[in-house]
PDB file of N, CA and C in Angstrom:
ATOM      1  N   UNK A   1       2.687  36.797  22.297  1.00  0.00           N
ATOM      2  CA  UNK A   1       1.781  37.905  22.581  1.00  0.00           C
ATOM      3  C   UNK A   1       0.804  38.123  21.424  1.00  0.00           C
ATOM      4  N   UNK A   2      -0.315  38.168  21.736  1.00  0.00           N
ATOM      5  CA  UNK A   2      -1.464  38.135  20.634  1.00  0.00           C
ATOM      6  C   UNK A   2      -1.620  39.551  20.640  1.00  0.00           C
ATOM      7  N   UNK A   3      -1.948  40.081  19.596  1.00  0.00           N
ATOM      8  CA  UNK A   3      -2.458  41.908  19.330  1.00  0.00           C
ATOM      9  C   UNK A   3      -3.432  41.860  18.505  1.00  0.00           C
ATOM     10  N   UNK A   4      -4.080  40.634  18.138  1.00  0.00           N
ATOM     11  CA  UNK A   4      -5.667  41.066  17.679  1.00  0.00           C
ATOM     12  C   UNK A   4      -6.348  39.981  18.091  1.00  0.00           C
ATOM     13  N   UNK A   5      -7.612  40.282  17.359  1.00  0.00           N
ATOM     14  CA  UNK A   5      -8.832  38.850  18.158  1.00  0.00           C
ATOM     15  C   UNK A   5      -8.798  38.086  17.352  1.00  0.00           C
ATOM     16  N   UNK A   6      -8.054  38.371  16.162  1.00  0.00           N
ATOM     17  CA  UNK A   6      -7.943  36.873  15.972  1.00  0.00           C
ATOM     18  C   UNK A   6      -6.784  35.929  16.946  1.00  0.00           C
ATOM     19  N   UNK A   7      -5.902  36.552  16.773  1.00  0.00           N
ATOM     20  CA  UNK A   7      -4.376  35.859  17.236  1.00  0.00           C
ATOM     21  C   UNK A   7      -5.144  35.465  19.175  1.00  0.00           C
ATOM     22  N   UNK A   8      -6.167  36.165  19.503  1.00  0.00           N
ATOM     23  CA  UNK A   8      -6.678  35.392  20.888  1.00  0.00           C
ATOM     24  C   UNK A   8      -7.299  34.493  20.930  1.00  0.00           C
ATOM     25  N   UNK A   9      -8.611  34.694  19.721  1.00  0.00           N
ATOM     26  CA  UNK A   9      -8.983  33.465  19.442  1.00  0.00           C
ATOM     27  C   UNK A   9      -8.205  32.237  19.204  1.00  0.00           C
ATOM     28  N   UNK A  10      -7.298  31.862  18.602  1.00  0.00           N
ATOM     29  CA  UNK A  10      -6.369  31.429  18.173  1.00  0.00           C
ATOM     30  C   UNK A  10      -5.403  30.527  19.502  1.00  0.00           C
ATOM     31  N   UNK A  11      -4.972  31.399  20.239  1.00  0.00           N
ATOM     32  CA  UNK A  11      -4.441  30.973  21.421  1.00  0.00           C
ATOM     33  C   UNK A  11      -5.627  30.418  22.563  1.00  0.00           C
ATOM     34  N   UNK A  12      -6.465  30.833  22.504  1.00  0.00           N
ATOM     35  CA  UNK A  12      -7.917  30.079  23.909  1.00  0.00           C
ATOM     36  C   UNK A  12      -8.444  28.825  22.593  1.00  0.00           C
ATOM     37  N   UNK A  13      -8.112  28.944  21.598  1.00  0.00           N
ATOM     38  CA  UNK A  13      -8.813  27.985  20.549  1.00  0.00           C
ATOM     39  C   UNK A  13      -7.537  26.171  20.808  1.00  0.00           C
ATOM     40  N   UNK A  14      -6.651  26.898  21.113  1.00  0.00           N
ATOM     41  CA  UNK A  14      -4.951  26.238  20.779  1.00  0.00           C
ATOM     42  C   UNK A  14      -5.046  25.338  21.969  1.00  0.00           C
ATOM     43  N   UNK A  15      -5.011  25.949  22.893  1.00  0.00           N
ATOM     44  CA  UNK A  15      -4.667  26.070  24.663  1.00  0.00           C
ATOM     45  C   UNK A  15      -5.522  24.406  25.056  1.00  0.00           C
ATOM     46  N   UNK A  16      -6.855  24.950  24.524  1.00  0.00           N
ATOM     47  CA  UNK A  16      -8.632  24.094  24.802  1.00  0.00           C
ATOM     48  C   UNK A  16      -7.861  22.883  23.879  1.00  0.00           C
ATOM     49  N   UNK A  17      -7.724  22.819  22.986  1.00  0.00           N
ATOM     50  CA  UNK A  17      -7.597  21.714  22.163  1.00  0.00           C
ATOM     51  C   UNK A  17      -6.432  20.689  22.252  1.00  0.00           C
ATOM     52  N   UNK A  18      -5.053  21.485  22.752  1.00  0.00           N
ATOM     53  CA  UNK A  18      -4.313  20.696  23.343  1.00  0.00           C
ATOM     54  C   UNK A  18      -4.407  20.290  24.720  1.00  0.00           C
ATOM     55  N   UNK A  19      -5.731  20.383  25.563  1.00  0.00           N
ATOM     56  CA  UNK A  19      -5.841  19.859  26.647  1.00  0.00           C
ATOM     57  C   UNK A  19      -7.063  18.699  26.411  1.00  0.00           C
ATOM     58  N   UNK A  20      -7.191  18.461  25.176  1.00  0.00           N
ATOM     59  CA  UNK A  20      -8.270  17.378  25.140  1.00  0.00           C
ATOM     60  C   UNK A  20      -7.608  15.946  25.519  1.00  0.00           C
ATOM     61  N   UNK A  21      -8.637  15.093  26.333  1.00  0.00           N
ATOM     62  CA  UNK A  21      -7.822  13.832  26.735  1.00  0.00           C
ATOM     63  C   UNK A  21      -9.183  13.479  26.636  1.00  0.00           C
ATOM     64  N   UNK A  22      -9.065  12.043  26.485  1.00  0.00           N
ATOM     65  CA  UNK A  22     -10.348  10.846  26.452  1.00  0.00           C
ATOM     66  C   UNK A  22     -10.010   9.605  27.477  1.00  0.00           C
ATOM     67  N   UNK A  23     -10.216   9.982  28.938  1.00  0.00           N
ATOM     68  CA  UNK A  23      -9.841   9.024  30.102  1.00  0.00           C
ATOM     69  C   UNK A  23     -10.883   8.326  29.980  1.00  0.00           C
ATOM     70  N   UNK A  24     -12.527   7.733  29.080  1.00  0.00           N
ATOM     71  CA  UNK A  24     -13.469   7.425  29.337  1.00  0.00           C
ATOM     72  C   UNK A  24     -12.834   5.963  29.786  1.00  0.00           C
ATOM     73  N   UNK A  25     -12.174   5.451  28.935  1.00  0.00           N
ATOM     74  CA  UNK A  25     -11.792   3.263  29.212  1.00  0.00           C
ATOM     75  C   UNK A  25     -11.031   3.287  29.984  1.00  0.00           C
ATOM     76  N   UNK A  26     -10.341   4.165  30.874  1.00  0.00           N
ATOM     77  CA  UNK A  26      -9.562   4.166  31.561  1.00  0.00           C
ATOM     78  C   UNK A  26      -9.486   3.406  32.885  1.00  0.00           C
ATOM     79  N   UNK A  27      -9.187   2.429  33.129  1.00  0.00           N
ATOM     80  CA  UNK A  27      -9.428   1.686  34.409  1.00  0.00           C
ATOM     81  C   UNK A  27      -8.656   1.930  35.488  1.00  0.00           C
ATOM     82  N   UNK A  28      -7.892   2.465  35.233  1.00  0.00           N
ATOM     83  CA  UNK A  28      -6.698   3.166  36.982  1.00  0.00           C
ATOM     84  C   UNK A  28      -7.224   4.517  36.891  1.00  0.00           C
ATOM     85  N   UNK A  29      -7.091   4.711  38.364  1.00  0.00           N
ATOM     86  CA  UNK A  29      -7.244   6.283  38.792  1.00  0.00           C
ATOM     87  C   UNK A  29      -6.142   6.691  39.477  1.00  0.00           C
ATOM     88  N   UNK A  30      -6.225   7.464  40.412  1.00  0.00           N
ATOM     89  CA  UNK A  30      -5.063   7.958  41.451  1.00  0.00           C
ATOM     90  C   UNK A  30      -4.197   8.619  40.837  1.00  0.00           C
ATOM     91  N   UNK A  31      -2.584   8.613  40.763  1.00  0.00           N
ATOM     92  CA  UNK A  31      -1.472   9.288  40.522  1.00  0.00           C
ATOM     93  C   UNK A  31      -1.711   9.342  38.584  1.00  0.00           C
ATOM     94  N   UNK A  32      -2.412   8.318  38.382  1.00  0.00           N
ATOM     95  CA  UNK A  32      -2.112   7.469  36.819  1.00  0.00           C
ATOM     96  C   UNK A  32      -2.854   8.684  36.055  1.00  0.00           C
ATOM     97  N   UNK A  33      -3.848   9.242  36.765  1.00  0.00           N
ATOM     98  CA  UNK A  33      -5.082   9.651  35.966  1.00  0.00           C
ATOM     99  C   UNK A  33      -4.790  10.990  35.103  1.00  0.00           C
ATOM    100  N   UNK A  34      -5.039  11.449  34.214  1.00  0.00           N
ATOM    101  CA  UNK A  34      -4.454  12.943  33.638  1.00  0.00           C
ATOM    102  C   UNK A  34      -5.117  13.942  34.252  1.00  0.00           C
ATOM    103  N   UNK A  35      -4.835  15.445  34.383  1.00  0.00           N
ATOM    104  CA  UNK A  35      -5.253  16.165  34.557  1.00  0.00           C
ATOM    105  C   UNK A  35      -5.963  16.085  34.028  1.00  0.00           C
ATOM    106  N   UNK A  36      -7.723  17.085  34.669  1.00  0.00           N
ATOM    107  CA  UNK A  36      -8.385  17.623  34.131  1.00  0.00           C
ATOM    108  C   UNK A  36      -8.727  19.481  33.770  1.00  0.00           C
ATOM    109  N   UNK A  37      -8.519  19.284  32.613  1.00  0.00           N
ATOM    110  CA  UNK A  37      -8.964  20.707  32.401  1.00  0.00           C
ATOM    111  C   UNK A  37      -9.895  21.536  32.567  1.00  0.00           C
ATOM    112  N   UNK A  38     -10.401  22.365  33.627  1.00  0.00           N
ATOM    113  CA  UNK A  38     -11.536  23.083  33.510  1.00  0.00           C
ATOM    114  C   UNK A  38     -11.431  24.223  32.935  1.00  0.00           C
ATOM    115  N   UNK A  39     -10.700  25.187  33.067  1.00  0.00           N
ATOM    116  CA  UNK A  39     -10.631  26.474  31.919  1.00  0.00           C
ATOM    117  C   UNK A  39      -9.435  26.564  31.862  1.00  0.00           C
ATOM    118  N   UNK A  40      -9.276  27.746  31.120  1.00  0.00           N
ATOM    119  CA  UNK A  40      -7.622  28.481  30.896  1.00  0.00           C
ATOM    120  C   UNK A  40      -7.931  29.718  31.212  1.00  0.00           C
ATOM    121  N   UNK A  41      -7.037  30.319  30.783  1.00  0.00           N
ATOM    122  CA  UNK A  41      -6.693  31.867  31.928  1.00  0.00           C
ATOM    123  C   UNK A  41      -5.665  32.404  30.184  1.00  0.00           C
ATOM    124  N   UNK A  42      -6.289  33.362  29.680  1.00  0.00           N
ATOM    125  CA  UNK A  42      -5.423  33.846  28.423  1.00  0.00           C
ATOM    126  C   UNK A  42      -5.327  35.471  28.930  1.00  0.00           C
ATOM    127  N   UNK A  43      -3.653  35.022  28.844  1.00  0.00           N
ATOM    128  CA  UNK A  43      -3.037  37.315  29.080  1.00  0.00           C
ATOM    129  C   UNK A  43      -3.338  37.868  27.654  1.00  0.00           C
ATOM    130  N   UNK A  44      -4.645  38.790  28.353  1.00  0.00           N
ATOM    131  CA  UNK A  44      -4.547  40.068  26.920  1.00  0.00           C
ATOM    132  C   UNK A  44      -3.910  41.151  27.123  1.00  0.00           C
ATOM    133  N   UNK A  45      -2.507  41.267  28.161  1.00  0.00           N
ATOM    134  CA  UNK A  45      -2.383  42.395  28.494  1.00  0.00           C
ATOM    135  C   UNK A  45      -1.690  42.966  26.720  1.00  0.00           C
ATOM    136  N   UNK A  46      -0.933  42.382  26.130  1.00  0.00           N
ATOM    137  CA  UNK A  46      -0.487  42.692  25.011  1.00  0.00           C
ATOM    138  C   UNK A  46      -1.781  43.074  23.502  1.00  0.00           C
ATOM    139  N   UNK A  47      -2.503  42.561  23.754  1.00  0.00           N
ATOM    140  CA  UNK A  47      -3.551  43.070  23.159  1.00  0.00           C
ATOM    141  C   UNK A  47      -4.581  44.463  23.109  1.00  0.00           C
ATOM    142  N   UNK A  48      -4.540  44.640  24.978  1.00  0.00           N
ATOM    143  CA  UNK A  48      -5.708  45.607  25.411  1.00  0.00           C
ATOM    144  C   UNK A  48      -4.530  46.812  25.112  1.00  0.00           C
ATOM    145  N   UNK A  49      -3.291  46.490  25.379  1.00  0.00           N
ATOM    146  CA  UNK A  49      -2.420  47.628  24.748  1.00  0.00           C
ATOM    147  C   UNK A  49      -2.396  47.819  23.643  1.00  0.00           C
ATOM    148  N   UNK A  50      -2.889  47.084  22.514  1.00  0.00           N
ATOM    149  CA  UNK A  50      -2.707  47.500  21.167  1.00  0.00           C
ATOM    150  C   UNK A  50      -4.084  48.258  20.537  1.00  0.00           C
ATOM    151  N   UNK A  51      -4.708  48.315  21.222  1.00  0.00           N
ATOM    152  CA  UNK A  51      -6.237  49.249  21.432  1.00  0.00           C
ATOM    153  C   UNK A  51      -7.297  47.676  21.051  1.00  0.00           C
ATOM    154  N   UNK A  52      -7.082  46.887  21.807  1.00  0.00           N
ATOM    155  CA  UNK A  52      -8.316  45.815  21.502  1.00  0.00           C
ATOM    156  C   UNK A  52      -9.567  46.152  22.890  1.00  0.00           C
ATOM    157  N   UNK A  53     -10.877  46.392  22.354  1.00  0.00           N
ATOM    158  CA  UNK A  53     -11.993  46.814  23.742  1.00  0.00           C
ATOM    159  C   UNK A  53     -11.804  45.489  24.083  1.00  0.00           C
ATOM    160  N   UNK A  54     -12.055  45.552  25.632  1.00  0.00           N
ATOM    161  CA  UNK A  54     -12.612  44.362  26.314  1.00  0.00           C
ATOM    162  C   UNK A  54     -13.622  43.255  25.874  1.00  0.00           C
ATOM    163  N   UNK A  55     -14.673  44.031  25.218  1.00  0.00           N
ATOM    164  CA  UNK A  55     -15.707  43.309  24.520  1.00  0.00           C
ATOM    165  C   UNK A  55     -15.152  42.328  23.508  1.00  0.00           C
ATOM    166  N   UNK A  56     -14.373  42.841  22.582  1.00  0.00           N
ATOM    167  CA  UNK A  56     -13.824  41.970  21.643  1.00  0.00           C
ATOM    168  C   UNK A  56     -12.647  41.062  21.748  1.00  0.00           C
ATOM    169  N   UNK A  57     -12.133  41.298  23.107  1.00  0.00           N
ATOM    170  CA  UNK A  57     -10.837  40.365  24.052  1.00  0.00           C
ATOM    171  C   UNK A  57     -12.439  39.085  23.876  1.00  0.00           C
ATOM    172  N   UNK A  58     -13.355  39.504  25.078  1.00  0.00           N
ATOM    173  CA  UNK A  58     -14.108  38.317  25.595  1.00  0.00           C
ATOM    174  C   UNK A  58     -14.654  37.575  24.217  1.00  0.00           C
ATOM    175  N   UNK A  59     -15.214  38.149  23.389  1.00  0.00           N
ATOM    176  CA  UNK A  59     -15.986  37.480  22.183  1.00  0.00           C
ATOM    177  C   UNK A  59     -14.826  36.660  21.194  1.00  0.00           C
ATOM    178  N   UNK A  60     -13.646  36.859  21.351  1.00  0.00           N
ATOM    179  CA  UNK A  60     -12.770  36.369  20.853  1.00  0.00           C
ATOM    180  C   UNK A  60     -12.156  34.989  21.479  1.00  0.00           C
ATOM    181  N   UNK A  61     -12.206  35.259  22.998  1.00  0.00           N
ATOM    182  CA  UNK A  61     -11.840  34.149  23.739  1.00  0.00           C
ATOM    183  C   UNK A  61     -13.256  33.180  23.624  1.00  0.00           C
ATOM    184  N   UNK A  62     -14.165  33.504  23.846  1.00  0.00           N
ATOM    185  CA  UNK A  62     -15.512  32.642  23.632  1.00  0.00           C
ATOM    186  C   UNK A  62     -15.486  32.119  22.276  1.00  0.00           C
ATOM    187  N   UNK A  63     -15.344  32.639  21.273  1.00  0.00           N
ATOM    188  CA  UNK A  63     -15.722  31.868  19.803  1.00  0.00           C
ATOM    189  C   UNK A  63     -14.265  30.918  19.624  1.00  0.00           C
ATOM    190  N   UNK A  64     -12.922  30.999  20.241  1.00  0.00           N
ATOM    191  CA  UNK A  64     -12.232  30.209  20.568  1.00  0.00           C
ATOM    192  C   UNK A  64     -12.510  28.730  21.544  1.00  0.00           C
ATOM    193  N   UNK A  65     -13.099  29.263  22.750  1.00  0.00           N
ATOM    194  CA  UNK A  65     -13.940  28.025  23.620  1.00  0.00           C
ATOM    195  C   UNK A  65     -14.968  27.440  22.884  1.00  0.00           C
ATOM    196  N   UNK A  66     -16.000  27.811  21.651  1.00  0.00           N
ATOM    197  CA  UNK A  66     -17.065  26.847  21.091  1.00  0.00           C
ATOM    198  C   UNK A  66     -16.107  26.238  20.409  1.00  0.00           C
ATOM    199  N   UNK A  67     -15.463  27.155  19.537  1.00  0.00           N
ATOM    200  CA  UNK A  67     -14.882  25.812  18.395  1.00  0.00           C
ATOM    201  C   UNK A  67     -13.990  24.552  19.019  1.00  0.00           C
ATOM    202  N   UNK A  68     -13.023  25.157  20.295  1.00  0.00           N
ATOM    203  CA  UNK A  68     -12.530  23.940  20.821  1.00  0.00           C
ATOM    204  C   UNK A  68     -13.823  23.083  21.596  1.00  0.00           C
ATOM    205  N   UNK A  69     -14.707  23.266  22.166  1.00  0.00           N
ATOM    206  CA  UNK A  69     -15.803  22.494  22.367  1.00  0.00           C
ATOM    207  C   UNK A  69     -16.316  21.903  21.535  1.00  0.00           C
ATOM    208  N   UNK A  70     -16.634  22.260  20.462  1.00  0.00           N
ATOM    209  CA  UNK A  70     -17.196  21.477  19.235  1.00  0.00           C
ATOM    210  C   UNK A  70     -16.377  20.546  19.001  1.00  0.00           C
ATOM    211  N   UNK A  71     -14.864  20.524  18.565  1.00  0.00           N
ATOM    212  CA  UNK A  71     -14.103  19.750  18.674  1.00  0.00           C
ATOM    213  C   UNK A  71     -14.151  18.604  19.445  1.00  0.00           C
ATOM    214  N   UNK A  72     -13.778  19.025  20.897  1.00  0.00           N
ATOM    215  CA  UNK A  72     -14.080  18.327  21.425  1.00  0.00           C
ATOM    216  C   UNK A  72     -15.418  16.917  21.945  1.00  0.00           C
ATOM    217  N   UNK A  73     -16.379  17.245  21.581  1.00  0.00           N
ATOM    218  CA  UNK A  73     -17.519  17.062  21.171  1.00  0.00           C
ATOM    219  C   UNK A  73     -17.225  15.578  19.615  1.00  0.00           C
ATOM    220  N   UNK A  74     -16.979  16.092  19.064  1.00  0.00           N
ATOM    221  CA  UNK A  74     -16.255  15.495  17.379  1.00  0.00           C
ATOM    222  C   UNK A  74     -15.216  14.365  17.792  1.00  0.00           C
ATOM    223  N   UNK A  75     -14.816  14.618  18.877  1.00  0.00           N
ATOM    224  CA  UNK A  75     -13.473  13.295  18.872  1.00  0.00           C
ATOM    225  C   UNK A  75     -13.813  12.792  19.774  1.00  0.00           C
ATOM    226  N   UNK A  76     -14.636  13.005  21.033  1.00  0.00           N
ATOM    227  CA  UNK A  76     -15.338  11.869  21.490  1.00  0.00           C
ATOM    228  C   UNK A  76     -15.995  10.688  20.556  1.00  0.00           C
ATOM    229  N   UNK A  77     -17.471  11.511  20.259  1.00  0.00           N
ATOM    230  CA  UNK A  77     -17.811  10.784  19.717  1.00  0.00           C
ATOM    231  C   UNK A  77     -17.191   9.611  18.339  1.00  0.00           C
ATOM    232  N   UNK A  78     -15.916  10.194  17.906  1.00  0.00           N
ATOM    233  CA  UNK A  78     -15.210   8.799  17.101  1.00  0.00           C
ATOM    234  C   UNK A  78     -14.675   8.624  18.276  1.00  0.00           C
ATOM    235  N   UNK A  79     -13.993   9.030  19.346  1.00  0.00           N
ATOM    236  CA  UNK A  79     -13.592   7.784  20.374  1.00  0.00           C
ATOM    237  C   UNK A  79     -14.783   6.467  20.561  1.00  0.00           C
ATOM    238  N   UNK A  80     -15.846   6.899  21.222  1.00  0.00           N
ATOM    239  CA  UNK A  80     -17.064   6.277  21.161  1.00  0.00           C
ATOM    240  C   UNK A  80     -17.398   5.272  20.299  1.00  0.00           C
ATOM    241  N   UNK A  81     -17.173   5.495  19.331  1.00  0.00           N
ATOM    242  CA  UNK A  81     -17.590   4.662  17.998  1.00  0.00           C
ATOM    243  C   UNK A  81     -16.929   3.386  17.778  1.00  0.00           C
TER     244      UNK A  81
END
């Protein structure tokens, strides 16, 4: 249970980054293929109870999604390389 924006950031930062996969060389599809991740879903109910505004739930989960994007972004491209 996260109770500040950081500890959310933290968890939508966590979540994003352990779902990174690099299927680009991948030559089988079907059963073989990994999930793909399109978002996550993070409970602030433990947070919005600890007096966190909504505003700073969302800006917390977002600056968590760039940095795992950036990341992501970063290990392609050395996959790539």
């Amino acid at each position: 249970p996260a109770t500040d924006a950081v500890a959310l950031r933290a968890v939508a930062e966590g979540a994003l980054l352990g779902a990174y996969g690099f299927p680009w060389y991948r030559t089988r599809g079907g059963d073989d293929a990994p999930p793909v991740v399109t978002g996550i879903v993070v409970d602030t109910t433990t947070a919005r109870a600890a007096g966190l505004k909504r505003k700073d739930v969302e800006a917390a989960a977002a600056a968590g999604a760039v940095a795992a994007e950036s990341v992501w972004l970063a290990r392609d491209l050395v996959n790539l390389s």
